[in-house]
C-alpha atoms as a PDB file:
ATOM      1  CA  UNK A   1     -28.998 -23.452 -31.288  1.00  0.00           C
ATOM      2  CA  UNK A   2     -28.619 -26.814 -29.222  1.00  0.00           C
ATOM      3  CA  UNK A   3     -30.598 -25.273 -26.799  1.00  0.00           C
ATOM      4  CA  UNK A   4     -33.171 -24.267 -28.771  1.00  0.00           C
ATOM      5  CA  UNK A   5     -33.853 -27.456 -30.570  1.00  0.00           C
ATOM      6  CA  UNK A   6     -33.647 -29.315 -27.118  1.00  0.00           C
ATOM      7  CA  UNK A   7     -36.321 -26.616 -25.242  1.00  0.00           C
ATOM      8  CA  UNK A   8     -37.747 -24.105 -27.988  1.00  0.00           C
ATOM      9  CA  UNK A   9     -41.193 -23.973 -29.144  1.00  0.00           C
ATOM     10  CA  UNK A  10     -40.451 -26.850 -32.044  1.00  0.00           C
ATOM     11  CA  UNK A  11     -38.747 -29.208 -30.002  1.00  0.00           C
ATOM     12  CA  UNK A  12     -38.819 -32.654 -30.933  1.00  0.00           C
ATOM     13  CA  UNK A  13     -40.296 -33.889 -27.526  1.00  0.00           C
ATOM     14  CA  UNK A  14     -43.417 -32.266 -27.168  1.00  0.00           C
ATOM     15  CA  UNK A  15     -43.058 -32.539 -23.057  1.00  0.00           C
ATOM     16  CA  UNK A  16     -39.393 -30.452 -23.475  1.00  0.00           C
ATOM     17  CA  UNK A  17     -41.196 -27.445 -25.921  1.00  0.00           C
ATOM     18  CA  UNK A  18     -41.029 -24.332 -23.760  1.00  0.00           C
ATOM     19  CA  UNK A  19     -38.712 -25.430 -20.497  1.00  0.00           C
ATOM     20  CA  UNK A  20     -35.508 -23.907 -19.469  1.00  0.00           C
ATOM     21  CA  UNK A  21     -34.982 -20.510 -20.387  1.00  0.00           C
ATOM     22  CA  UNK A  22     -37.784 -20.722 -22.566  1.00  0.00           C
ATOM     23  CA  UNK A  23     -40.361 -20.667 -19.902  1.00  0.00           C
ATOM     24  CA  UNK A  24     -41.682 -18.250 -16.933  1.00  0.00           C
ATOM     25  CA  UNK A  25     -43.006 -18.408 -13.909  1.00  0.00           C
ATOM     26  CA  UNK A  26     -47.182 -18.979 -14.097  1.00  0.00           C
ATOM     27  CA  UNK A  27     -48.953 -16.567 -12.543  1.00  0.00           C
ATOM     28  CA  UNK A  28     -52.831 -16.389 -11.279  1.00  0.00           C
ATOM     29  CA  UNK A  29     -54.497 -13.231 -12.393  1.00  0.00           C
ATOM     30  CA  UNK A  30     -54.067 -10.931  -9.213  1.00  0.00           C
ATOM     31  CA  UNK A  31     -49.910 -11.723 -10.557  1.00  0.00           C
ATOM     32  CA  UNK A  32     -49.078 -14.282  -7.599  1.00  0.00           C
ATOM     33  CA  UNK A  33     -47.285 -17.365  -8.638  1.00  0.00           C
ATOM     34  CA  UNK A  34     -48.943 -20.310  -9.159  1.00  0.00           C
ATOM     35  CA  UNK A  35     -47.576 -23.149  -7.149  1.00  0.00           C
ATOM     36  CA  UNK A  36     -47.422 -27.213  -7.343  1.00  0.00           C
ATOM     37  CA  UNK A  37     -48.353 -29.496  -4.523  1.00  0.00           C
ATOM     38  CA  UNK A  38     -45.076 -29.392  -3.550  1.00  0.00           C
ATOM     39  CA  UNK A  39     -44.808 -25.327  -3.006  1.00  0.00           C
ATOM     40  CA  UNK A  40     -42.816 -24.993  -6.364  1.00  0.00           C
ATOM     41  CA  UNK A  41     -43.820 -22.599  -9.052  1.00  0.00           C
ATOM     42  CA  UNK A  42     -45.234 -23.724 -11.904  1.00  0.00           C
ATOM     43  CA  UNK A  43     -43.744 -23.233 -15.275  1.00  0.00           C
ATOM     44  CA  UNK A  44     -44.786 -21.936 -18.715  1.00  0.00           C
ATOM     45  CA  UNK A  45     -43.619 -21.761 -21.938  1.00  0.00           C
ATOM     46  CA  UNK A  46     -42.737 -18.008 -23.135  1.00  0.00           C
ATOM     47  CA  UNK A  47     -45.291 -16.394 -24.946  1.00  0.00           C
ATOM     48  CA  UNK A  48     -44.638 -16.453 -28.345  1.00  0.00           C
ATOM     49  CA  UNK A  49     -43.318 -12.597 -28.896  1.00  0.00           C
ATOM     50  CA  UNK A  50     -40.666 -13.495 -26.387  1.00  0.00           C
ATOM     51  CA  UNK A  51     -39.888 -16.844 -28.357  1.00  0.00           C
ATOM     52  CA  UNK A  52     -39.649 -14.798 -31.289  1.00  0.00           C
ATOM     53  CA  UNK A  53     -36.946 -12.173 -30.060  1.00  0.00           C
ATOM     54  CA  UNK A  54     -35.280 -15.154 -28.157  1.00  0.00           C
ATOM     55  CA  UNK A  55     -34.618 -16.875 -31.887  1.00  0.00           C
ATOM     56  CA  UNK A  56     -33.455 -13.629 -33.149  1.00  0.00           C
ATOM     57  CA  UNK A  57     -31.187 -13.425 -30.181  1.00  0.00           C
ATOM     58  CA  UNK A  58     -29.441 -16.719 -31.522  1.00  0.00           C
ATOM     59  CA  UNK A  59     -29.846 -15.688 -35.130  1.00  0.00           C
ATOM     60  CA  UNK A  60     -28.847 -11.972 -35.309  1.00  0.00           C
ATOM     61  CA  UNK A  61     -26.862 -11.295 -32.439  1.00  0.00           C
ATOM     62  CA  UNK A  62     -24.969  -8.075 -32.714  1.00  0.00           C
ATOM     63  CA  UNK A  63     -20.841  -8.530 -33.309  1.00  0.00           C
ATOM     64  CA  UNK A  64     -18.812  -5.623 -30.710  1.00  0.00           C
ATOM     65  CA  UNK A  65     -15.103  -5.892 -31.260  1.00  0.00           C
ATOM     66  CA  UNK A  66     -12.924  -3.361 -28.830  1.00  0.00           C
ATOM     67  CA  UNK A  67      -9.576  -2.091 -29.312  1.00  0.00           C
ATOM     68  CA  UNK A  68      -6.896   0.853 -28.184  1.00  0.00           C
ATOM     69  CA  UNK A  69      -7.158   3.899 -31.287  1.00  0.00           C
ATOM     70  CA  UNK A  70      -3.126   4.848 -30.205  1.00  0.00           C
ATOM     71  CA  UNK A  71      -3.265   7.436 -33.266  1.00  0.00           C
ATOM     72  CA  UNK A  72      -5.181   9.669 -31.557  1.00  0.00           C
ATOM     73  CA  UNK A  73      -3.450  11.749 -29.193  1.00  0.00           C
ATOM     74  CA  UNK A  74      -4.453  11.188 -25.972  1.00  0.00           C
ATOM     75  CA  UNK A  75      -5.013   7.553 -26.914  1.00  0.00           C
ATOM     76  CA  UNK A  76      -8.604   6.856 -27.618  1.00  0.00           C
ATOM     77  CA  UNK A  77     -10.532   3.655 -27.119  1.00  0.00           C
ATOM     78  CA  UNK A  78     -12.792   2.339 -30.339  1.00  0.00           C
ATOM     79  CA  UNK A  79     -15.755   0.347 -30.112  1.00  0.00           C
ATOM     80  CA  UNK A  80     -17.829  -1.086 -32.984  1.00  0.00           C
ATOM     81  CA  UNK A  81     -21.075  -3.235 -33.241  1.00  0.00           C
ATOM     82  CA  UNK A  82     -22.598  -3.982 -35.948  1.00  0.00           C
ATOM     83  CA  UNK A  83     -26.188  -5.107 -35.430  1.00  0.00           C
ATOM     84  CA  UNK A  84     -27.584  -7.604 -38.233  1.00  0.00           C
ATOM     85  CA  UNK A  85     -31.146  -5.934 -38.986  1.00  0.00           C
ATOM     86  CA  UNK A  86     -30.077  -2.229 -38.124  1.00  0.00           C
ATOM     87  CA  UNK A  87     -32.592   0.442 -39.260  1.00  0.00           C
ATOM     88  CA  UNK A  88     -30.785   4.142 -38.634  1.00  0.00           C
ATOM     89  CA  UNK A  89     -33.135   5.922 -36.778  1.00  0.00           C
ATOM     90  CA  UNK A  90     -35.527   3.251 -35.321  1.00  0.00           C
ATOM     91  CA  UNK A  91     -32.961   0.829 -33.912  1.00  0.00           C
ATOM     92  CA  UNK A  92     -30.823   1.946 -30.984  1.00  0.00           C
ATOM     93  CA  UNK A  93     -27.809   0.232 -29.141  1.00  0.00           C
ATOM     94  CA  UNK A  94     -26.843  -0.107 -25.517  1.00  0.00           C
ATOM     95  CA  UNK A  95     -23.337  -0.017 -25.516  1.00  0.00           C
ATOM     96  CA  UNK A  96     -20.460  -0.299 -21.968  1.00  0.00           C
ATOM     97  CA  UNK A  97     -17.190  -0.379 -22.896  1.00  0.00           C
ATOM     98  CA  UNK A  98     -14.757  -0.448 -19.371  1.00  0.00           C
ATOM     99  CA  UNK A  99     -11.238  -0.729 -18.685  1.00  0.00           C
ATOM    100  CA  UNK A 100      -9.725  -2.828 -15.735  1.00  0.00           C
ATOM    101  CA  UNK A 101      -6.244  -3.291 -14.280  1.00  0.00           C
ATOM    102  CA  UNK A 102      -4.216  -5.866 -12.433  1.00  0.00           C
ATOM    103  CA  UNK A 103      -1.671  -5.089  -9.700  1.00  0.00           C
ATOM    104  CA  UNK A 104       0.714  -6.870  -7.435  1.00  0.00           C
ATOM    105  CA  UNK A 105       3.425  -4.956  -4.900  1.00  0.00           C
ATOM    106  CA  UNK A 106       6.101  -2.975  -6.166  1.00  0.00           C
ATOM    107  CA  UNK A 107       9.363  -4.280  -5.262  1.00  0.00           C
ATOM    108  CA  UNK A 108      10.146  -1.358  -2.920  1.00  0.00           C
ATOM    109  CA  UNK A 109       6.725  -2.988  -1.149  1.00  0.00           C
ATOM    110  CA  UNK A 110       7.786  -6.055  -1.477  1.00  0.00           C
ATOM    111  CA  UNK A 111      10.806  -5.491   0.592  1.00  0.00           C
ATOM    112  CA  UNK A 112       9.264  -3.424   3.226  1.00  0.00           C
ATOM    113  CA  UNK A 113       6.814  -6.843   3.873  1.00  0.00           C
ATOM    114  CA  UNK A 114       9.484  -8.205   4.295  1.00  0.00           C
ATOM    115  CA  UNK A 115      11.604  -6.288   6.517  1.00  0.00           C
ATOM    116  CA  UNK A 116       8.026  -6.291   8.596  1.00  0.00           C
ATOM    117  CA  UNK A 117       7.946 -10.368   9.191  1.00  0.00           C
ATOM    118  CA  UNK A 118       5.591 -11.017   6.195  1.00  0.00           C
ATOM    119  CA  UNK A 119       7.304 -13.531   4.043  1.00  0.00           C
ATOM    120  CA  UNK A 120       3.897 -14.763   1.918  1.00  0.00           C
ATOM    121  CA  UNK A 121       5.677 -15.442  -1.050  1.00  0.00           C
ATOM    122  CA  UNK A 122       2.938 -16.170  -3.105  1.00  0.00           C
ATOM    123  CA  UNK A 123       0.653 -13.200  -2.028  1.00  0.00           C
ATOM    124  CA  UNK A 124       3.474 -10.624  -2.894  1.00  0.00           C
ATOM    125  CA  UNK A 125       3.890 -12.086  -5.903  1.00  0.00           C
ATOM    126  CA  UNK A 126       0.076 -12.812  -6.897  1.00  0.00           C
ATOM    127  CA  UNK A 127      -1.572 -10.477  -9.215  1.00  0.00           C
ATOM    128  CA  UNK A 128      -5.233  -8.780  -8.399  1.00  0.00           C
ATOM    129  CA  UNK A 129      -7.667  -7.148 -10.570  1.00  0.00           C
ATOM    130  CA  UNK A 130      -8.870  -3.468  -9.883  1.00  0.00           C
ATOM    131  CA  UNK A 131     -12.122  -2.241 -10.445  1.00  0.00           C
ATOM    132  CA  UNK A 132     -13.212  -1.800 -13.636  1.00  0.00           C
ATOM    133  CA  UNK A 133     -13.752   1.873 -14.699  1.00  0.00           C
ATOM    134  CA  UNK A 134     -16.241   2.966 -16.952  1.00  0.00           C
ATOM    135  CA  UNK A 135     -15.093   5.017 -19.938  1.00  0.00           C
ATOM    136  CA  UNK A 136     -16.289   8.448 -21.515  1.00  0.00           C
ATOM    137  CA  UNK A 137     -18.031   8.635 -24.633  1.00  0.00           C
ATOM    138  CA  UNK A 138     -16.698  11.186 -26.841  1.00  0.00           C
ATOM    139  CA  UNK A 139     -18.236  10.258 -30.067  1.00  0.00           C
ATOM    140  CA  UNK A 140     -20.089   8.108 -32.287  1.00  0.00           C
ATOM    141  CA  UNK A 141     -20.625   7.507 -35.913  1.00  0.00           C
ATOM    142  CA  UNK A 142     -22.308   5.391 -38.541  1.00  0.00           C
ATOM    143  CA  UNK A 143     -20.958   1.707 -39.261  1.00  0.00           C
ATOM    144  CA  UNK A 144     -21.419   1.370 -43.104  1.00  0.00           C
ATOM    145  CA  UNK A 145     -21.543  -2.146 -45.479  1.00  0.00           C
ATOM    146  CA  UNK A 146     -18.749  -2.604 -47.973  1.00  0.00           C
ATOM    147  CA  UNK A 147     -21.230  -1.021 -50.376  1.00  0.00           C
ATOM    148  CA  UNK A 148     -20.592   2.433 -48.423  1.00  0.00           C
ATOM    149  CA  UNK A 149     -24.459   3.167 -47.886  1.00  0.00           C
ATOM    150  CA  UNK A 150     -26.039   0.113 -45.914  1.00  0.00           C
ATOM    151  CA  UNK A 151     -25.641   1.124 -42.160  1.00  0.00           C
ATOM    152  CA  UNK A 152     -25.041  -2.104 -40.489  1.00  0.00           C
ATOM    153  CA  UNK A 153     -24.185  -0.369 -36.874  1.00  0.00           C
ATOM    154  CA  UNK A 154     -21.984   2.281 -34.855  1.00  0.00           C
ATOM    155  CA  UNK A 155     -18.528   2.654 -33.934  1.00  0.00           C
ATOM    156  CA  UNK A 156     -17.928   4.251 -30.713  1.00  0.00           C
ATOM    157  CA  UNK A 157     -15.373   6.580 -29.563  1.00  0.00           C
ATOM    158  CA  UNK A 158     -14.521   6.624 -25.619  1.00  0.00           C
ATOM    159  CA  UNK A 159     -11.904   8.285 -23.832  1.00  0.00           C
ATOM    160  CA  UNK A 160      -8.769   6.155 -22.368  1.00  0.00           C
ATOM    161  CA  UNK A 161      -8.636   7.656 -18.877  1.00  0.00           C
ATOM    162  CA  UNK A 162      -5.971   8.182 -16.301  1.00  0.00           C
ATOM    163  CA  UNK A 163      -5.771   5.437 -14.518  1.00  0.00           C
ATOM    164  CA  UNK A 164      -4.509   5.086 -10.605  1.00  0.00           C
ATOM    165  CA  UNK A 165      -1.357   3.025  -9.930  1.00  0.00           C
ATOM    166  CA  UNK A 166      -3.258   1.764  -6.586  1.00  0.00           C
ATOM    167  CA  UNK A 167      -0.145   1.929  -4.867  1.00  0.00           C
ATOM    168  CA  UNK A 168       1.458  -0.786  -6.486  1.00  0.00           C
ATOM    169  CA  UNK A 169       2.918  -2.207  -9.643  1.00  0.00           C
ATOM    170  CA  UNK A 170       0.773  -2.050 -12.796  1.00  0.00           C
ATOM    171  CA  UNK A 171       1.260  -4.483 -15.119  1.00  0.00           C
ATOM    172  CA  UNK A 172      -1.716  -5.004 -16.987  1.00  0.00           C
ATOM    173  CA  UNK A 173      -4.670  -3.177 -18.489  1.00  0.00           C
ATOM    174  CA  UNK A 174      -7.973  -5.270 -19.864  1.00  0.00           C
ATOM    175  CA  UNK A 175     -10.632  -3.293 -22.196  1.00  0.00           C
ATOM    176  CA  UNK A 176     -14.294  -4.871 -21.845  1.00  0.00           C
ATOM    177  CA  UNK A 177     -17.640  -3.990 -23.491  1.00  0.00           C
ATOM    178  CA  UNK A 178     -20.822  -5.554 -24.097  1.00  0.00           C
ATOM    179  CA  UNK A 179     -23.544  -4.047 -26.311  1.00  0.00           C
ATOM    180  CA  UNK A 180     -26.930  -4.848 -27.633  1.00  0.00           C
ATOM    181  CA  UNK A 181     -29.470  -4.373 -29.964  1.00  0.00           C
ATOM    182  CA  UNK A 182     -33.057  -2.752 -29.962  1.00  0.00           C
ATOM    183  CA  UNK A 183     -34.732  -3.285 -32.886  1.00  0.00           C
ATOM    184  CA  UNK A 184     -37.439  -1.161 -34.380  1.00  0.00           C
ATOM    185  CA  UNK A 185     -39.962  -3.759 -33.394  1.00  0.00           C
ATOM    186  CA  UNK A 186     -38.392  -3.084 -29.541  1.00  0.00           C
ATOM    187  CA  UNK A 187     -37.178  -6.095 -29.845  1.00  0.00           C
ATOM    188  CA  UNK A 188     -34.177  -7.028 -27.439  1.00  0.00           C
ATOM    189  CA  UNK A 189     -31.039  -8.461 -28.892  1.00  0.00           C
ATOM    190  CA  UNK A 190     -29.518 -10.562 -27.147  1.00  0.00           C
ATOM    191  CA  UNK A 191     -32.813 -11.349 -25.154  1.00  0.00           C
ATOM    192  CA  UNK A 192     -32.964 -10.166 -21.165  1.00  0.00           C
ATOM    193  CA  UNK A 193     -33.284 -13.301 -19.588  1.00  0.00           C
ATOM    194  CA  UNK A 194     -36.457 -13.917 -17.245  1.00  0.00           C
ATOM    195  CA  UNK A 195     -35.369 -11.728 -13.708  1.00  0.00           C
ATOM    196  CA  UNK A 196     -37.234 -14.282 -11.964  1.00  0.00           C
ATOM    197  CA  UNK A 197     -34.846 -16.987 -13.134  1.00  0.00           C
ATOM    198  CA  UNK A 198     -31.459 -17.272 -10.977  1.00  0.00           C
ATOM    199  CA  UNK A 199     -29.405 -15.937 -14.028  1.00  0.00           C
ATOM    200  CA  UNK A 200     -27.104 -13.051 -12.558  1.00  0.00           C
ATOM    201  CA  UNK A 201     -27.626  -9.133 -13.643  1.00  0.00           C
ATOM    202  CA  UNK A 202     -26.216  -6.786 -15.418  1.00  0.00           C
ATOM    203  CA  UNK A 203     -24.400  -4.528 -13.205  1.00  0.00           C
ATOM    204  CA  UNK A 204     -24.649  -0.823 -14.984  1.00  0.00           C
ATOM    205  CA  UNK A 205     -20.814  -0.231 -14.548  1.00  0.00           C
ATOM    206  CA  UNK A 206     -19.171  -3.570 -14.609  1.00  0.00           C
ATOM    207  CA  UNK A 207     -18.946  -5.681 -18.387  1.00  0.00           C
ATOM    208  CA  UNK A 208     -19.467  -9.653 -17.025  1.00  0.00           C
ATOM    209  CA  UNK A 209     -19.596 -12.298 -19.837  1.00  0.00           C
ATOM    210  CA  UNK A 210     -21.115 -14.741 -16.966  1.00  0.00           C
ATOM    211  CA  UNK A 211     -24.432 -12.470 -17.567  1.00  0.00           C
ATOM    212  CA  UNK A 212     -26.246 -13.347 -20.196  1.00  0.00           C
ATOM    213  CA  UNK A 213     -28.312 -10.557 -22.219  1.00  0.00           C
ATOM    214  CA  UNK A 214     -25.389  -8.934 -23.730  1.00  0.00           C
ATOM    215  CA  UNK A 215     -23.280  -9.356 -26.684  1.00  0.00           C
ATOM    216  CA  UNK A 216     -19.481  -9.263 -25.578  1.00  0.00           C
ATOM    217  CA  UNK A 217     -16.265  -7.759 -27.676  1.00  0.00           C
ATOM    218  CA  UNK A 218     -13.608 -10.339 -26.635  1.00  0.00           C
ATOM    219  CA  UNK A 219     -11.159  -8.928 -23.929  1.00  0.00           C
ATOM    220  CA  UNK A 220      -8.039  -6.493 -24.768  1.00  0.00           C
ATOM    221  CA  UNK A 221      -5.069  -7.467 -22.492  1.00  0.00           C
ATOM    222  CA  UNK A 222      -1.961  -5.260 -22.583  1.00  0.00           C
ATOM    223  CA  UNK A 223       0.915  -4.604 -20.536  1.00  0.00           C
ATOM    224  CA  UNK A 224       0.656  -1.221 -18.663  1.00  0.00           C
END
């Protein structure tokens, strides 16, 4: 909210309202940016439907938890967000839930690096992260209030997958997803950030906190 008093469309100095990442780049009508005598594009504020689903972004964010379902058998992977403002059947939700590992040599590696001349210490013994692999949804199914009727989002169901020992010693798995909301109104909760701005992207198989336009569950880290 910080931000928004300091930059939004009410901010206290009038010469602040609309700046940040609450403005665009200006644009002439044939859609080429309009430039200042120095070469840099001007600025505008957002117009105000963007404003609008920018406030509701800080307001109404969705909440995504994640967490291993080990009473399934295989193990299943649960995933629920519940969207403030949900309407069944006019909202929708764009949900990624991944899993990631970490690896390091196995000690039968570890000696064969060294019986090669490689005595890095510190790289045998460092840990690095895997890819992140996306998981299968199997299911989905209303999120109800306490009252049992209000739908306030969707849990999601994913498959836990096989995952590859990468040819050396798995310690760790991390579960990630990110989800948001589209309202009825289309409205995009959290807001997509101008793509003109320097912000980074989403990348369609990979959950990133750094990138903004996403609600995050926080991480799941378990030994493997």
């Amino acid at each position: 909210m910080e931000k928004w008093a300091k930059h939004g469309p009410f901010a206290r100095d009038p010469e602040a309202r609309g700046t940040h990442e609450y403005s665009r780049i200006r644009r002439d009508e044939s859609g080429r940016p309009v430039r200042d005598e120095k070469g840099e594009p001007e600025r505008e504020p957002l117009p105000p439907e963007k404003m609008y689903e920018a406030l509701m972004s800080l307001l109404m964010a969705p909440g995504v938890t994640i967490k291993r379902d080990s009473s399934t058998v295989p193990p299943t992977v649960l995933v629920d967000v519940v969207a403030p403002g949900f309407e069944p059947g006019r909202s929708s939700i764009n949900v990624l839930a991944t899993v990631g590992t970490e690896y390091r040599m196995s000690p039968a590696q570890r000696a064969t690096a060294i019986r090669n001349g490689f005595t890095d210490v510190s790289a045998m013994e460092s840990w690095t992260a895997g890819a992140q692999v996306p998981l299968k949804l199997l299911e989905w199914s209303p999120r109800y209030a306490d009252d049992g009727l209000t739908q306030i989002g969707i849990r999601y169901r994913f498959a836990y997958p096989e995952l590859p020992t990468g040819g050396g010693e798995r310690r760790f798995t991390t579960l990630r997803a990110r989800a948001r909301h589209v309202t009825a109104d289309q409205l995009i909760i959290p807001t997509i950030p101008d793509a003109e701005t320097d912000a980074p992207q989403a990348a369609p198989d990979r959950v990133d906190p750094e990138v903004p336009g996403w609600a995050y569950a926080e991480p799941v880290r378990s030994g493997a």
